[in-house]
C-alpha atoms as a PDB file:
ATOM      1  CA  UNK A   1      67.085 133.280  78.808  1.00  0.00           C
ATOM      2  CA  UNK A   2      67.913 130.303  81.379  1.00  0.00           C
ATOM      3  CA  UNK A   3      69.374 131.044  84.611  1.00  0.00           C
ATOM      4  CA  UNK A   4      72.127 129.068  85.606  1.00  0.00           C
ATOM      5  CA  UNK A   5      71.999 125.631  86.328  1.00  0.00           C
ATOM      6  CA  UNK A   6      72.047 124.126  89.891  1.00  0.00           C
ATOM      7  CA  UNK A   7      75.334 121.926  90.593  1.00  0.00           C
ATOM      8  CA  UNK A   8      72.354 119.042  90.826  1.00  0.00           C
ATOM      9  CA  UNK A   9      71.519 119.229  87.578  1.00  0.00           C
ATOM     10  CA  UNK A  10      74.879 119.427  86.024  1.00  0.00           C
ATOM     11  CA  UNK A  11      75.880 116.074  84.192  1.00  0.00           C
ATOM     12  CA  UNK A  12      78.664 114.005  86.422  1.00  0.00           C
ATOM     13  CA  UNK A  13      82.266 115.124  85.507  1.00  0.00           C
ATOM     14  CA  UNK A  14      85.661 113.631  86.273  1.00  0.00           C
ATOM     15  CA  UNK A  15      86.682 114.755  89.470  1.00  0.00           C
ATOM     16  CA  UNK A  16      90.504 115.001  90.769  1.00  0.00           C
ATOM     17  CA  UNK A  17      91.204 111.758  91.952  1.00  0.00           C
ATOM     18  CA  UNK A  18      88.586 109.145  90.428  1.00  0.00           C
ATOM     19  CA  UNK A  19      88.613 106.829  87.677  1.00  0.00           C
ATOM     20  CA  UNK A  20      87.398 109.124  85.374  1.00  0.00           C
ATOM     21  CA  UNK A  21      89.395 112.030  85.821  1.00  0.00           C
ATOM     22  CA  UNK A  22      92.616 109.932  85.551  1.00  0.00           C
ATOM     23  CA  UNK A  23      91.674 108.345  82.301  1.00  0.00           C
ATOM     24  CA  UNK A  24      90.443 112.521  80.969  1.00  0.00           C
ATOM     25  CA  UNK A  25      93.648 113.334  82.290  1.00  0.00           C
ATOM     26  CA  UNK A  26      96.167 110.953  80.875  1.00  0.00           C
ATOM     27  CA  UNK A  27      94.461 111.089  77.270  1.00  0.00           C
ATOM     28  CA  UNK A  28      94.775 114.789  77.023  1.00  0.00           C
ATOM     29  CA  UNK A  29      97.712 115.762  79.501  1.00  0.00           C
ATOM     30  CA  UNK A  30      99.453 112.253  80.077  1.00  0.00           C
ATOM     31  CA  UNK A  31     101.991 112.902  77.047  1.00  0.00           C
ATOM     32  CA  UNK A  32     103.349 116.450  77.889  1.00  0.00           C
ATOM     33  CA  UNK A  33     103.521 116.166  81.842  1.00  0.00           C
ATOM     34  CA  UNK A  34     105.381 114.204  84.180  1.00  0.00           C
ATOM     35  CA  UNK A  35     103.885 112.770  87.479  1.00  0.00           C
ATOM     36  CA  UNK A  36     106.749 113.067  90.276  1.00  0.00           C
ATOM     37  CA  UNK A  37     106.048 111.695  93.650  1.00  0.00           C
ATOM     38  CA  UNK A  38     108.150 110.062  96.224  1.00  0.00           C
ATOM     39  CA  UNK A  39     108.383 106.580  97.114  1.00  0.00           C
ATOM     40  CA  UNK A  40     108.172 107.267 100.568  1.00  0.00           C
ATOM     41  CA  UNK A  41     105.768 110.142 100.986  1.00  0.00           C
ATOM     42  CA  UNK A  42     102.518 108.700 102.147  1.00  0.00           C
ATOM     43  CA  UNK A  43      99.972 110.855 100.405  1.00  0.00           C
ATOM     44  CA  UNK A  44     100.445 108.798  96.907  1.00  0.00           C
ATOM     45  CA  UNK A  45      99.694 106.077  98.557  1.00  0.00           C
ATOM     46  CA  UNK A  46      96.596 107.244 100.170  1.00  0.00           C
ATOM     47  CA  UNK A  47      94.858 106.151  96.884  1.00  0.00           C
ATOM     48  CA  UNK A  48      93.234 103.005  97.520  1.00  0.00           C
ATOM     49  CA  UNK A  49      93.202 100.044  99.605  1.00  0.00           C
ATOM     50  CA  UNK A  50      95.908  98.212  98.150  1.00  0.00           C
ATOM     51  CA  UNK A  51      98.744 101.455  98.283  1.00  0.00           C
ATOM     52  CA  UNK A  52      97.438 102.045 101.393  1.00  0.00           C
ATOM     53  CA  UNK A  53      98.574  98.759 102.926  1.00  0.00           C
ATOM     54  CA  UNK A  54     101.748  99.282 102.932  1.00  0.00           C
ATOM     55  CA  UNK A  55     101.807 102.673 104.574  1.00  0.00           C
ATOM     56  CA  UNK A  56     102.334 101.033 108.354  1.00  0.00           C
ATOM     57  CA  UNK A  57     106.023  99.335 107.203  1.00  0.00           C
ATOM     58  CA  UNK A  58     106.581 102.409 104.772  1.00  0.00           C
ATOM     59  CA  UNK A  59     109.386 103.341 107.105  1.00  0.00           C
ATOM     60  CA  UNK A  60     110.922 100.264 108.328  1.00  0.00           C
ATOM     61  CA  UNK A  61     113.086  98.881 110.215  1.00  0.00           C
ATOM     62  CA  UNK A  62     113.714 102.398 111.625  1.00  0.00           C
ATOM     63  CA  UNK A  63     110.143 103.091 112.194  1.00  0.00           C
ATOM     64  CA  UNK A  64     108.719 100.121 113.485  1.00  0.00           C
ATOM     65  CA  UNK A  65     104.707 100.433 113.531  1.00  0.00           C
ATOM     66  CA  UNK A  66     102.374 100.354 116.584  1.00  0.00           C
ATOM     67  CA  UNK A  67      99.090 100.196 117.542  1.00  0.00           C
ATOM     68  CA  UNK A  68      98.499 103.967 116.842  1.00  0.00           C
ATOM     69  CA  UNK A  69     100.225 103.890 112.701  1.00  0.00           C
ATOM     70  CA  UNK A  70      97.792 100.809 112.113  1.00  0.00           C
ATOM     71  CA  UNK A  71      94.909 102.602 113.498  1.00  0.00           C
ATOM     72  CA  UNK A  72      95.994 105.542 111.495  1.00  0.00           C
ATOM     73  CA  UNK A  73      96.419 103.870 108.525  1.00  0.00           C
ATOM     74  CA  UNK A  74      92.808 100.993 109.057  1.00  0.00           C
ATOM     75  CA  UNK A  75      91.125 104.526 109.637  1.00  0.00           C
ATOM     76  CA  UNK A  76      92.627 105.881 105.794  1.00  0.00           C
ATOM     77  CA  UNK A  77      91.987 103.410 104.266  1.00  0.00           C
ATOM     78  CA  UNK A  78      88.129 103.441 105.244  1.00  0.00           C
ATOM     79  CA  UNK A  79      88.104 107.128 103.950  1.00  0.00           C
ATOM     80  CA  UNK A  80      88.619 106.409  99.967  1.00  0.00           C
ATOM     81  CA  UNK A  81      86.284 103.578 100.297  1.00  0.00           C
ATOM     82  CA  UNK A  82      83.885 103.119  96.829  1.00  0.00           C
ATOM     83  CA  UNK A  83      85.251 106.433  95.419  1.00  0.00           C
ATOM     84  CA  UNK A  84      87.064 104.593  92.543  1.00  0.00           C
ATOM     85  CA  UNK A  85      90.203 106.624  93.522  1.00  0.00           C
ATOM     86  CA  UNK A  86      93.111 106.479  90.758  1.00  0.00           C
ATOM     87  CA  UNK A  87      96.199 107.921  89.832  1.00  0.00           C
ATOM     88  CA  UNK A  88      97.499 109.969  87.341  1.00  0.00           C
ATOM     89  CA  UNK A  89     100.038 108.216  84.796  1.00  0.00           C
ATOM     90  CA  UNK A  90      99.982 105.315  87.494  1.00  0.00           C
ATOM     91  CA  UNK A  91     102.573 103.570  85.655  1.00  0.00           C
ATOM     92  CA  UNK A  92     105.103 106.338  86.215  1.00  0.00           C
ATOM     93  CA  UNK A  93     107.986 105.379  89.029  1.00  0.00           C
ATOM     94  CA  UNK A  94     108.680 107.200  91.703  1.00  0.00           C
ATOM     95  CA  UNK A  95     111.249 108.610  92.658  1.00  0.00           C
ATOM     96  CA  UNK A  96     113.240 106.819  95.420  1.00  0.00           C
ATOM     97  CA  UNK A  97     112.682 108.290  98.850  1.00  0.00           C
ATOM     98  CA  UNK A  98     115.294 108.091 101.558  1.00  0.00           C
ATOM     99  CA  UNK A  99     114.508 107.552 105.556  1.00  0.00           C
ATOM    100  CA  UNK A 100     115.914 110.503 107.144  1.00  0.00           C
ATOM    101  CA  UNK A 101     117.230 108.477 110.239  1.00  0.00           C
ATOM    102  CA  UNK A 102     118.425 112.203 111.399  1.00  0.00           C
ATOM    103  CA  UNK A 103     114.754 113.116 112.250  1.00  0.00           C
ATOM    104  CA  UNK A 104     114.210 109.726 114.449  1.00  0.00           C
ATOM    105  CA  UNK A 105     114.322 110.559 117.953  1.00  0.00           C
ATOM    106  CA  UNK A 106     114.499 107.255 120.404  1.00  0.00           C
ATOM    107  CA  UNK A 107     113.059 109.143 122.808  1.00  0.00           C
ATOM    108  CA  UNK A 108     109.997 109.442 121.142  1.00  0.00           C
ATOM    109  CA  UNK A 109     106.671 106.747 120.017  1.00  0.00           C
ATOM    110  CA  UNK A 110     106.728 105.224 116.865  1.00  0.00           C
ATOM    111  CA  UNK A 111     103.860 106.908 116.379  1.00  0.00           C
ATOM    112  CA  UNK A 112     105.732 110.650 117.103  1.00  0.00           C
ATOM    113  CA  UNK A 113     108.298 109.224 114.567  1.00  0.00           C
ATOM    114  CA  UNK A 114     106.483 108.060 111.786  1.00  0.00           C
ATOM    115  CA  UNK A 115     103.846 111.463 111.587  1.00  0.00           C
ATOM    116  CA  UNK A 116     107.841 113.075 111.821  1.00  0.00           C
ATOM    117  CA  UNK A 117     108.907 110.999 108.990  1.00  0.00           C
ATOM    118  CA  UNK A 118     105.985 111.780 106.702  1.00  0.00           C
ATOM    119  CA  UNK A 119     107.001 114.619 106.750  1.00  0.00           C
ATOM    120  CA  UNK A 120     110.250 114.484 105.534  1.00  0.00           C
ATOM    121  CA  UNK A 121     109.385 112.869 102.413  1.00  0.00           C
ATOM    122  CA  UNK A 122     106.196 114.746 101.742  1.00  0.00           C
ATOM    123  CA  UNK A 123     107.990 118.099 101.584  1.00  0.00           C
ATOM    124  CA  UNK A 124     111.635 118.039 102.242  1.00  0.00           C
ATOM    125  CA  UNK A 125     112.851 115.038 100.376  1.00  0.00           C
ATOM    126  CA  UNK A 126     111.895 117.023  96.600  1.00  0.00           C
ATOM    127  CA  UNK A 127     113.550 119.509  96.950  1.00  0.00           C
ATOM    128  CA  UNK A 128     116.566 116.978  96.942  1.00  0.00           C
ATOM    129  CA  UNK A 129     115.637 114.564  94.982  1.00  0.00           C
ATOM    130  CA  UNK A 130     114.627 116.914  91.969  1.00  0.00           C
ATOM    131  CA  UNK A 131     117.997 119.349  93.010  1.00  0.00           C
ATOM    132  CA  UNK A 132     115.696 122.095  94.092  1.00  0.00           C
ATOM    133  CA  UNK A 133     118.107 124.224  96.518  1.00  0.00           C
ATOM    134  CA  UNK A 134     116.115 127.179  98.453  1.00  0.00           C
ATOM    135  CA  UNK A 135     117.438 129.397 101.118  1.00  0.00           C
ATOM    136  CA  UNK A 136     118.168 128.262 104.418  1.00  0.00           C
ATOM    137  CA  UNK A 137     115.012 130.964 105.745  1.00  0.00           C
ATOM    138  CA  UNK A 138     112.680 129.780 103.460  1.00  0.00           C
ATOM    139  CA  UNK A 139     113.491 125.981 104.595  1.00  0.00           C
ATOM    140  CA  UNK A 140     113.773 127.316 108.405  1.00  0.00           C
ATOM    141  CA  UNK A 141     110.039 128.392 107.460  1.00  0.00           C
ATOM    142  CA  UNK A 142     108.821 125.042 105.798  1.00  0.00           C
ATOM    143  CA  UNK A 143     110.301 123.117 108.514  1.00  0.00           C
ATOM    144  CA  UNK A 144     108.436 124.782 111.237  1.00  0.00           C
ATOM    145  CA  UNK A 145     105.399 124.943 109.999  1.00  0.00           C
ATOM    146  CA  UNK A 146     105.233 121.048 108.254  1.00  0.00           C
ATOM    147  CA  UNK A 147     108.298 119.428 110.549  1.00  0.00           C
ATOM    148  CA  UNK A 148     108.772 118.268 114.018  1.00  0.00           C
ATOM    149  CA  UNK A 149     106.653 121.410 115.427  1.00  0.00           C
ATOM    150  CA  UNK A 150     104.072 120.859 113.493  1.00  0.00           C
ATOM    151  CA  UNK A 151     104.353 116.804 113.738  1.00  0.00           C
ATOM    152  CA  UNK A 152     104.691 116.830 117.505  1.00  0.00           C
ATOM    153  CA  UNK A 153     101.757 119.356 117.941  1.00  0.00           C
ATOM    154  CA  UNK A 154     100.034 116.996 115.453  1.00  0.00           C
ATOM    155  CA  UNK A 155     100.285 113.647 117.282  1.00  0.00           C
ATOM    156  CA  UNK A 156      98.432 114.126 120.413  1.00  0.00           C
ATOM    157  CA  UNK A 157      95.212 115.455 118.479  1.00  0.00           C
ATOM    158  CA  UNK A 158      95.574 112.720 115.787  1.00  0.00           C
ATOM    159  CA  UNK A 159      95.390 110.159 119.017  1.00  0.00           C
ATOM    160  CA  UNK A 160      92.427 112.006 120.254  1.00  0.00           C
ATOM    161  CA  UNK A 161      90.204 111.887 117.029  1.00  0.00           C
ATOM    162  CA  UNK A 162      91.391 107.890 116.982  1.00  0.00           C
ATOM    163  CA  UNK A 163      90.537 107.273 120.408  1.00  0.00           C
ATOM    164  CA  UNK A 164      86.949 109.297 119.923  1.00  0.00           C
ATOM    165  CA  UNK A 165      86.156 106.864 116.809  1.00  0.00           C
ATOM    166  CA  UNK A 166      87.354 103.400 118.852  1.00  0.00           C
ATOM    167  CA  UNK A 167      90.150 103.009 116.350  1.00  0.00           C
ATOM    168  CA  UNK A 168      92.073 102.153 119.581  1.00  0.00           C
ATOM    169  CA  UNK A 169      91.404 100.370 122.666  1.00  0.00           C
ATOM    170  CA  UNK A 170      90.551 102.562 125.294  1.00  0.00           C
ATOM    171  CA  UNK A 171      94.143 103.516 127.918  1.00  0.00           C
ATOM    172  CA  UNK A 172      96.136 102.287 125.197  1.00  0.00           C
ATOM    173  CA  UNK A 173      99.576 104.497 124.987  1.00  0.00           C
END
């Protein structure tokens, strides 16, 4: 009887996120699901080069970008480089995303505000704009742990790791 076969010798399969898998997915799935995603969350656009792009303006004229949301975004977009990502029913709309100008503190970088806004729309934002209501605990909890604490605490590492790979000139602030 033959053991079992080492992941190197198993034929190449669609994976989540390429070429493959979308095309697999949308001929057996694409008719009886619905993609939903957010016109403003930034993770559906971390796809490919070209959705990528427009992540730095994503959240203007109330976010303006700066040198740290290009470097950010220039250092994304070298990630999915050659991996052929796709989406999933690509031709489905989004949804239509608000700016929560609520969240935008003046007192804070661009670069404070715009991780803060991501946030909004990559977990708050559904639950309103599919009329999802949960209880004021449970969004206490999601808030803390994926808004402003978690964006703030966020920041000063992400400018770290950007600095450390020359992404930014060196004193920049």
């Amino acid at each position: 009887m033959p053991g079992p076969r080492s992941p190197a010798s198993r034929p190449p399969a669609p994976t989540a996120g390429n070429a493959g898998f979308a095309q697999y997915y949308d001929q057996v799935l694409g008719g009886s699901t619905t993609r939903i995603d957010n016109s403003l969350d930034i993770v559906p656009h971390a796809w490919n080069d070209t959705s990528l792009s427009a992540l730095p303006a994503l959240y203007e004229p109330d976010v303006a970008p700066d040198i740290w949301i290009y470097a950010l975004v220039d250092f994304a977009r070298y990630l999915p480089q050659g991996r052929g990502h796709t989406q999933i029913a690509a031709e489905a709309p989004p949804l239509a995303g608000t700016i929560d100008t609520a969240i935008i503190d003046p007192s804070s970088s661009p670069f404070e505000n715009y991780l803060e806004q991501a946030g909004y729309p990559h977990i708050g934002a559904y639950f309103a704009l599919l009329g999802v209501t949960i209880g004021s605990a449970a969004m206490a909890a999601v808030r803390t742990a994926m808004g402003a604490p978690a964006t703030l605490a966020a920041a000063p590492r992400l400018r770290a790791k950007l600095e450390r790979r020359n992404a930014v000139p060196a004193g920049v602030k």
